[in-house]
Every structure is written in structure tokens, then in C-alpha cells.
ModelCIF file with pLDDT and N, C-alpha, C, O atoms, coordinates in Angstrom:
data_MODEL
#
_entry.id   MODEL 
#
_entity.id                         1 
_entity.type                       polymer 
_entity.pdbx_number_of_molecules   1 
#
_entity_poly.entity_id                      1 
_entity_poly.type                           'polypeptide(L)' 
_entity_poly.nstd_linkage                   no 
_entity_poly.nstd_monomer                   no 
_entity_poly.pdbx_seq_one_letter_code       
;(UNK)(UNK)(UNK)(UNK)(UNK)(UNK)(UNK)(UNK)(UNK)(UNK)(UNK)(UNK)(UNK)(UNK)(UNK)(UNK)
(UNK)(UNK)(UNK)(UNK)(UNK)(UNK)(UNK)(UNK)(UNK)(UNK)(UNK)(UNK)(UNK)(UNK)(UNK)
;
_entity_poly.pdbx_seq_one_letter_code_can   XXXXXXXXXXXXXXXXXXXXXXXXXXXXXXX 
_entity_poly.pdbx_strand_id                 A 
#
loop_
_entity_poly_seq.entity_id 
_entity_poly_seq.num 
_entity_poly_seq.mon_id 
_entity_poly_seq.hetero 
1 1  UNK n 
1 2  UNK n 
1 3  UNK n 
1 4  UNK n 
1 5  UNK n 
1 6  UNK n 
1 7  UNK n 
1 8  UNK n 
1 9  UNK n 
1 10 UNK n 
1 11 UNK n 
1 12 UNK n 
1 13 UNK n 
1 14 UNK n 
1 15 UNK n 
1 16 UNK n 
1 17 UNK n 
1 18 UNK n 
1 19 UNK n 
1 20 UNK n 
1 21 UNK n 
1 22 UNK n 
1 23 UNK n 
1 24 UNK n 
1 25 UNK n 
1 26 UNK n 
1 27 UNK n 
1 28 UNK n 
1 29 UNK n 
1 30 UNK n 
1 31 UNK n 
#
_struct_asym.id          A 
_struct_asym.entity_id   1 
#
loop_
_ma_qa_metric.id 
_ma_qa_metric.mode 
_ma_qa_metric.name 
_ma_qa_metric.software_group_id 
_ma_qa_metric.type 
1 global pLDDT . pLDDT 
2 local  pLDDT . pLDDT 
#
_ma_qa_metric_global.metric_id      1 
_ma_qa_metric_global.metric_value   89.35 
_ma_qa_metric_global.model_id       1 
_ma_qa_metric_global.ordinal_id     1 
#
loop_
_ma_qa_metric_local.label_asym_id 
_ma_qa_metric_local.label_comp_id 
_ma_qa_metric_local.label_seq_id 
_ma_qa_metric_local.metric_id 
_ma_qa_metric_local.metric_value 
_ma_qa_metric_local.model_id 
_ma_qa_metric_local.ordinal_id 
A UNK 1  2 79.00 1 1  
A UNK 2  2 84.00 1 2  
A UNK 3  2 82.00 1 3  
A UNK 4  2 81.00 1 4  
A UNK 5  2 85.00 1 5  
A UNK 6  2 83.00 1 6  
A UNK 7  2 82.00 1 7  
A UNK 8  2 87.00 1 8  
A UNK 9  2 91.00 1 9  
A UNK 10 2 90.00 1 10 
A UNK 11 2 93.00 1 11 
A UNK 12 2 89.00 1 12 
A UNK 13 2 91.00 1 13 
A UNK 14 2 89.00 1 14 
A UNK 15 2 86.00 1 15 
A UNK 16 2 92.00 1 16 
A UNK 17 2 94.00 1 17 
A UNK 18 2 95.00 1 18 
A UNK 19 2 96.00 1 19 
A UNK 20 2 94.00 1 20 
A UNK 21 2 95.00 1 21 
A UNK 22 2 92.00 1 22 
A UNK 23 2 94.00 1 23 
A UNK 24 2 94.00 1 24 
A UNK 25 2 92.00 1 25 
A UNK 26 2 91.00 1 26 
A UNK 27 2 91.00 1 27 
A UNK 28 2 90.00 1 28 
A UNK 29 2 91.00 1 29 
A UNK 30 2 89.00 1 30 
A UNK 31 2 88.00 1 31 
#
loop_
_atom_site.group_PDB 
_atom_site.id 
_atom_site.type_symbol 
_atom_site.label_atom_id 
_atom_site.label_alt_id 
_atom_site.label_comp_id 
_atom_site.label_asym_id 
_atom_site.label_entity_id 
_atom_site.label_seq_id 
_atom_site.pdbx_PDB_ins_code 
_atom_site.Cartn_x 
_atom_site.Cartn_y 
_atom_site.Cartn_z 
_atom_site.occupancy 
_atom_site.B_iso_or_equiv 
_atom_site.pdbx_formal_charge 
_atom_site.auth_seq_id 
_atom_site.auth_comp_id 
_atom_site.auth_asym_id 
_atom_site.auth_atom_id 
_atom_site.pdbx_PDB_model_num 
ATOM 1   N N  . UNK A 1 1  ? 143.133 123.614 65.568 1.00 79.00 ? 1  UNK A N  1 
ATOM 2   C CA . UNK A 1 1  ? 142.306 122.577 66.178 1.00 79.00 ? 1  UNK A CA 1 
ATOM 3   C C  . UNK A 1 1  ? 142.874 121.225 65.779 1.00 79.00 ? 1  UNK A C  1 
ATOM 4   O O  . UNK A 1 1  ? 143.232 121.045 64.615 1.00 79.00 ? 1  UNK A O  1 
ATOM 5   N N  . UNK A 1 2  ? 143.003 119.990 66.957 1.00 84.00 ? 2  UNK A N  1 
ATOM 6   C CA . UNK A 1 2  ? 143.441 119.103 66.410 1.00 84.00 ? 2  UNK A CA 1 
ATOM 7   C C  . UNK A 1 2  ? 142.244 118.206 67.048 1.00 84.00 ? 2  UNK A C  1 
ATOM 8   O O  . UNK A 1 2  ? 141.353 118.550 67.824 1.00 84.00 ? 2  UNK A O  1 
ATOM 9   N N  . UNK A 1 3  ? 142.486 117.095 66.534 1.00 82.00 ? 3  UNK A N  1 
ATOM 10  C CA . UNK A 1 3  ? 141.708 115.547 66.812 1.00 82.00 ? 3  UNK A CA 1 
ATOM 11  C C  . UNK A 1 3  ? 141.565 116.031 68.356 1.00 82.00 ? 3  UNK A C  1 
ATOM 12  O O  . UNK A 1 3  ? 142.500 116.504 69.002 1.00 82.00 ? 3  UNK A O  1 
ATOM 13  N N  . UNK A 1 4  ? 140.411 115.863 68.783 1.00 81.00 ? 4  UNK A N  1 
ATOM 14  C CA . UNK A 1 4  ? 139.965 115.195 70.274 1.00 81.00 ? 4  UNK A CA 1 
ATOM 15  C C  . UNK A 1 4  ? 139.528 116.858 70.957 1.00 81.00 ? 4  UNK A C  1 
ATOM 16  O O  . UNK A 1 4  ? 138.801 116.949 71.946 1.00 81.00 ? 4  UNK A O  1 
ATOM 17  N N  . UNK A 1 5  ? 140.079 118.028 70.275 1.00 85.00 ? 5  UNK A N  1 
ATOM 18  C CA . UNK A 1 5  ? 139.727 119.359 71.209 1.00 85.00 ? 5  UNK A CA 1 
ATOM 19  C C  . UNK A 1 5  ? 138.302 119.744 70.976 1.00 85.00 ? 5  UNK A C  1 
ATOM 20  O O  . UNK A 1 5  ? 137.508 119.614 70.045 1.00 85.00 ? 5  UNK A O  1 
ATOM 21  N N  . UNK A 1 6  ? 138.275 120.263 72.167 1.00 83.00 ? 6  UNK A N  1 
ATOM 22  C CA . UNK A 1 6  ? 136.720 120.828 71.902 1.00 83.00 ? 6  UNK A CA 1 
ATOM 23  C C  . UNK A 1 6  ? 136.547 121.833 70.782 1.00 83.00 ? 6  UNK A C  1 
ATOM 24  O O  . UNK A 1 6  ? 137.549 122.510 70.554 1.00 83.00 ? 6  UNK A O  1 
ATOM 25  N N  . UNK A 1 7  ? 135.707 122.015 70.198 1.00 82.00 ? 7  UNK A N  1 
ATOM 26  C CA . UNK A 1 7  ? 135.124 123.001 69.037 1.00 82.00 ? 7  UNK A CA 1 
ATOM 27  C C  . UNK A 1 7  ? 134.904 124.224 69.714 1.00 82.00 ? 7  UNK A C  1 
ATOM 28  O O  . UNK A 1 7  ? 134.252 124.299 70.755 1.00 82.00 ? 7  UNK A O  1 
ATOM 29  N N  . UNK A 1 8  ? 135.506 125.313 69.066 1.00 87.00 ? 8  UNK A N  1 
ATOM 30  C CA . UNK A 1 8  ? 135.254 126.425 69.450 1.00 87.00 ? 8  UNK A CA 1 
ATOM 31  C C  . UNK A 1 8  ? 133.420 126.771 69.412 1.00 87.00 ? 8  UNK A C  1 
ATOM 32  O O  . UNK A 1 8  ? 132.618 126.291 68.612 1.00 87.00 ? 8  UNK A O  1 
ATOM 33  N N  . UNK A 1 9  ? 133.064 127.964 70.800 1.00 91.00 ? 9  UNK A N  1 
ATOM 34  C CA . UNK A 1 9  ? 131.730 128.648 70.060 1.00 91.00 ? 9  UNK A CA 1 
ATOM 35  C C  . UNK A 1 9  ? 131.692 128.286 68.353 1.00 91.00 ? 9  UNK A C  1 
ATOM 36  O O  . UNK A 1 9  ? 132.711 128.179 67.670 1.00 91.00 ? 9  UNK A O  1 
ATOM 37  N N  . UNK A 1 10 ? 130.089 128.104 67.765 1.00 90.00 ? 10 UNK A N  1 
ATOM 38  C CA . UNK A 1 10 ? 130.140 129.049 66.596 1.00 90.00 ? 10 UNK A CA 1 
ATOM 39  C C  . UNK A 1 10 ? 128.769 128.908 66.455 1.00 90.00 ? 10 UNK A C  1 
ATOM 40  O O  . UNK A 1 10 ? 128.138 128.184 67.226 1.00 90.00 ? 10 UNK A O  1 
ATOM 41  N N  . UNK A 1 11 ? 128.173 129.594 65.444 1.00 93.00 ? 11 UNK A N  1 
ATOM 42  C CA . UNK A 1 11 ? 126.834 129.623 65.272 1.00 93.00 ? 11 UNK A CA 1 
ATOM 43  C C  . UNK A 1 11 ? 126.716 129.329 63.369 1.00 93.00 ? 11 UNK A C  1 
ATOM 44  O O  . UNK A 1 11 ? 127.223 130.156 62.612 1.00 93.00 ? 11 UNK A O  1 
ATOM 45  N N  . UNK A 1 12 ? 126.207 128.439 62.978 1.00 89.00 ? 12 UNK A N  1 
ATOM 46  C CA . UNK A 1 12 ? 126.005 128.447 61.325 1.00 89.00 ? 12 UNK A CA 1 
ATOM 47  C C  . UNK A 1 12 ? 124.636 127.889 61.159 1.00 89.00 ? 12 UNK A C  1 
ATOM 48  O O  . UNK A 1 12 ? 123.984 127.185 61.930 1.00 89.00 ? 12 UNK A O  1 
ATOM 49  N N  . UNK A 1 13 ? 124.349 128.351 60.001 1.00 91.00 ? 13 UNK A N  1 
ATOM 50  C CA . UNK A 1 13 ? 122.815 128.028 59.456 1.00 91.00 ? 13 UNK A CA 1 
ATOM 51  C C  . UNK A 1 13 ? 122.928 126.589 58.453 1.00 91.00 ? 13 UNK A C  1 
ATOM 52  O O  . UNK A 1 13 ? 123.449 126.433 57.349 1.00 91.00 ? 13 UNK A O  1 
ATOM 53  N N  . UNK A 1 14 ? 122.233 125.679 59.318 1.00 89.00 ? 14 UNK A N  1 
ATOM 54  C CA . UNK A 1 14 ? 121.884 124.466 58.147 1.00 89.00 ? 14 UNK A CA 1 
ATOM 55  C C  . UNK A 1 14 ? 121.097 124.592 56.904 1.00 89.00 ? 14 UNK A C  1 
ATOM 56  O O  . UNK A 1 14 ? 120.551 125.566 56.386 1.00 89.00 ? 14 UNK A O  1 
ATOM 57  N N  . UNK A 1 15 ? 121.199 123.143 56.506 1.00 86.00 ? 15 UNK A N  1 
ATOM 58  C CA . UNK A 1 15 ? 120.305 123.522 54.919 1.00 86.00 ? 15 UNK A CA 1 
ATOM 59  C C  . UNK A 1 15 ? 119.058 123.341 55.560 1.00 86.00 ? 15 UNK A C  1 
ATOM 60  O O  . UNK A 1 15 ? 118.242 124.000 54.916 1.00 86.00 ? 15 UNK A O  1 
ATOM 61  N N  . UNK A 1 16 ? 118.748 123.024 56.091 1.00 92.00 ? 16 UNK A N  1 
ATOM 62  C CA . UNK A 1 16 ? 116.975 122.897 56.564 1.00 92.00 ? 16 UNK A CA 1 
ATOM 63  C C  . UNK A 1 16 ? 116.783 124.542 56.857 1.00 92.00 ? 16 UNK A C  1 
ATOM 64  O O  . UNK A 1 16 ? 115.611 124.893 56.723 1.00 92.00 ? 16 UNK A O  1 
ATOM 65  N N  . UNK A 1 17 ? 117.769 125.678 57.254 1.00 94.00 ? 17 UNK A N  1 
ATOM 66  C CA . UNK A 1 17 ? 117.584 126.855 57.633 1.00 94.00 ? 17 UNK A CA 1 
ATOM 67  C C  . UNK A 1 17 ? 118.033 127.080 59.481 1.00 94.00 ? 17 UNK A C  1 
ATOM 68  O O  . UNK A 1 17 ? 118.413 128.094 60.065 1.00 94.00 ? 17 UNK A O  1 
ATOM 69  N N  . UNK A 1 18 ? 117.834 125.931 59.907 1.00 95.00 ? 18 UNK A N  1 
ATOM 70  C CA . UNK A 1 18 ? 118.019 126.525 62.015 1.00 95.00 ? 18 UNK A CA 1 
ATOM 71  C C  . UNK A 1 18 ? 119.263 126.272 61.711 1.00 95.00 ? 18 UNK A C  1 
ATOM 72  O O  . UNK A 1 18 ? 119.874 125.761 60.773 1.00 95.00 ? 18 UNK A O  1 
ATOM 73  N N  . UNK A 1 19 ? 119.628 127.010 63.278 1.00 96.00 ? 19 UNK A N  1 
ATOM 74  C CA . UNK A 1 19 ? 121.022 127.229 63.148 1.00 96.00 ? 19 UNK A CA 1 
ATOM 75  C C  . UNK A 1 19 ? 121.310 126.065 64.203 1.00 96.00 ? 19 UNK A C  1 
ATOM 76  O O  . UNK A 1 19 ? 120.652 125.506 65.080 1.00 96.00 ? 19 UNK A O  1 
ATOM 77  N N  . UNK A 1 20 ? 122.491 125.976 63.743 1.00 94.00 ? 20 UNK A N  1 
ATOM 78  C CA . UNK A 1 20 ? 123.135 125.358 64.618 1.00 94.00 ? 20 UNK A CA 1 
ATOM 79  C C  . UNK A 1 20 ? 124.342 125.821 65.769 1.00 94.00 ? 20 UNK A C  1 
ATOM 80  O O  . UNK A 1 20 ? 125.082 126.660 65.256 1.00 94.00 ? 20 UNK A O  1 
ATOM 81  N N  . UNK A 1 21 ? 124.574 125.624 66.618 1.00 95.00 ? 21 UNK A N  1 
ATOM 82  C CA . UNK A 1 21 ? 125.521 126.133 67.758 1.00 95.00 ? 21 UNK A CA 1 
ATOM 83  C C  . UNK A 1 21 ? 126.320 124.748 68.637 1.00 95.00 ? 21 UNK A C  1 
ATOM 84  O O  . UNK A 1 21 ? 126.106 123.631 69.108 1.00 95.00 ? 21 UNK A O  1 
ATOM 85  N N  . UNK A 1 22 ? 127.089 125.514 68.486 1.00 92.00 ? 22 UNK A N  1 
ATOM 86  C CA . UNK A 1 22 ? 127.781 124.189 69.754 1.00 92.00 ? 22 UNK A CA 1 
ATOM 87  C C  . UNK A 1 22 ? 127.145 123.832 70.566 1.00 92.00 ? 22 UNK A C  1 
ATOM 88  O O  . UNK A 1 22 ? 126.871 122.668 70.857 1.00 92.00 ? 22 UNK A O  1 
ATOM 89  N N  . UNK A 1 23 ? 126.679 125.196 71.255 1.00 94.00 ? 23 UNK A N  1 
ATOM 90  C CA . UNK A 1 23 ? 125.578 124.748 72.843 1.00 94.00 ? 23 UNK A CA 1 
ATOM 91  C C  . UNK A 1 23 ? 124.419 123.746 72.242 1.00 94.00 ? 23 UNK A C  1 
ATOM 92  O O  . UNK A 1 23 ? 124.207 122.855 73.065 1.00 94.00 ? 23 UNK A O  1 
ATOM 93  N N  . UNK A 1 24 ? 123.640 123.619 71.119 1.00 94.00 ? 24 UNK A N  1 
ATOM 94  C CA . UNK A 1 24 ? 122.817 123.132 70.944 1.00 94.00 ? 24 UNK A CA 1 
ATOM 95  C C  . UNK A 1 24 ? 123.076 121.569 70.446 1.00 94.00 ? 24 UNK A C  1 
ATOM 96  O O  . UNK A 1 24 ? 122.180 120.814 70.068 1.00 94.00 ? 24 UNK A O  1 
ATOM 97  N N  . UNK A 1 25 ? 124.556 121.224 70.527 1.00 92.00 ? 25 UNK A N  1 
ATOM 98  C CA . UNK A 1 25 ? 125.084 120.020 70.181 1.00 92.00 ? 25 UNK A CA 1 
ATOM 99  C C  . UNK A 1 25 ? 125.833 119.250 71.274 1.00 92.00 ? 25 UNK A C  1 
ATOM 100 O O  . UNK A 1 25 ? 126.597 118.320 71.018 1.00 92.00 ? 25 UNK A O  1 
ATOM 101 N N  . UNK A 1 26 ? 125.499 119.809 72.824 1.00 91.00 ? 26 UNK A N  1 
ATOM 102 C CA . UNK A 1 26 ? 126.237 119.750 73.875 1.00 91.00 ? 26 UNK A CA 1 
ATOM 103 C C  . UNK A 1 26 ? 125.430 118.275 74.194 1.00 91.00 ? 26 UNK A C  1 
ATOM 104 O O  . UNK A 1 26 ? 124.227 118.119 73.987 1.00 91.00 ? 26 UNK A O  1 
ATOM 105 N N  . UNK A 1 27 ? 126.386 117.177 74.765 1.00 91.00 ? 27 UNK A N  1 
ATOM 106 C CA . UNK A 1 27 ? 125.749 116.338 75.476 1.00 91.00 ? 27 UNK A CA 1 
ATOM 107 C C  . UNK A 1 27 ? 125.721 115.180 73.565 1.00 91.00 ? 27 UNK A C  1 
ATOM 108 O O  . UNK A 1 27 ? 125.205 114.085 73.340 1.00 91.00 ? 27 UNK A O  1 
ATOM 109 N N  . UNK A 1 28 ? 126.274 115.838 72.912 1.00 90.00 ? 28 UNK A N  1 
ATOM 110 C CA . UNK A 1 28 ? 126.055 114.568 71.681 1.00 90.00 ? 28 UNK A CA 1 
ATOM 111 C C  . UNK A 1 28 ? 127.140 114.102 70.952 1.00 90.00 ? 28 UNK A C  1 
ATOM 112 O O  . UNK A 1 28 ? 128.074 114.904 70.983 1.00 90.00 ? 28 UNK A O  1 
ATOM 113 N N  . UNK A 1 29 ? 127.387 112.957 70.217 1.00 91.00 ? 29 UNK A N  1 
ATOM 114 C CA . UNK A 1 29 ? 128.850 112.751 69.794 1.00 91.00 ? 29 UNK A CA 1 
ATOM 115 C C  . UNK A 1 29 ? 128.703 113.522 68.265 1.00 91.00 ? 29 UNK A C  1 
ATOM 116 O O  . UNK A 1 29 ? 127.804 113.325 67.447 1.00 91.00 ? 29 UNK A O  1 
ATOM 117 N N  . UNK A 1 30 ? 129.439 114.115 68.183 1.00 89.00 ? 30 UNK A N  1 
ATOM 118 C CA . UNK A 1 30 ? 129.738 114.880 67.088 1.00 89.00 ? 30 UNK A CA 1 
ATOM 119 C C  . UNK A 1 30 ? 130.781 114.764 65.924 1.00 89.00 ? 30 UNK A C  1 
ATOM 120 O O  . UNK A 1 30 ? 131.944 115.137 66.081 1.00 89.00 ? 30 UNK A O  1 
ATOM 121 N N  . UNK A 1 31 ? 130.507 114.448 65.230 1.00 88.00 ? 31 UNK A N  1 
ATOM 122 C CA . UNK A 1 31 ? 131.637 114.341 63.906 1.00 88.00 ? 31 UNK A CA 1 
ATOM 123 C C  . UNK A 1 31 ? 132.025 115.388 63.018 1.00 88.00 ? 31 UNK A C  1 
ATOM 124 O O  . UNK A 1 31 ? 132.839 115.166 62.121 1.00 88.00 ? 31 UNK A O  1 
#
């Protein structure tokens, strides 16, 4: 993966516990 590509799928659990997913980060700027 370099600078500027899209992020693969993935699914991981935050510290609050929900998960997080790409799809659920779609439409936001992401760091």
C-alpha cells in the first residue's frame, strides 16, 4: 500500500469495542 491507494476491506474492533470497517468509513477523510 502506498500514499493515496484505497485501503483494502478490513474489519477491526476499536477501544470503545464497535468495529470498524472500511464500508463504515466510506464518504470520510481518513488518516
Amino acid at each position: 500500500i502506498v500514499e493515496g491507494d484505497q485501503a483494502p476491506n478490513f474489519s477491526l474492533e476499536a477501544d470503545d469495542g464497535t468495529t470498524v470497517t472500511r464500508a463504515s468509513l466510506a464518504g470520510k477523510n481518513v488518516v
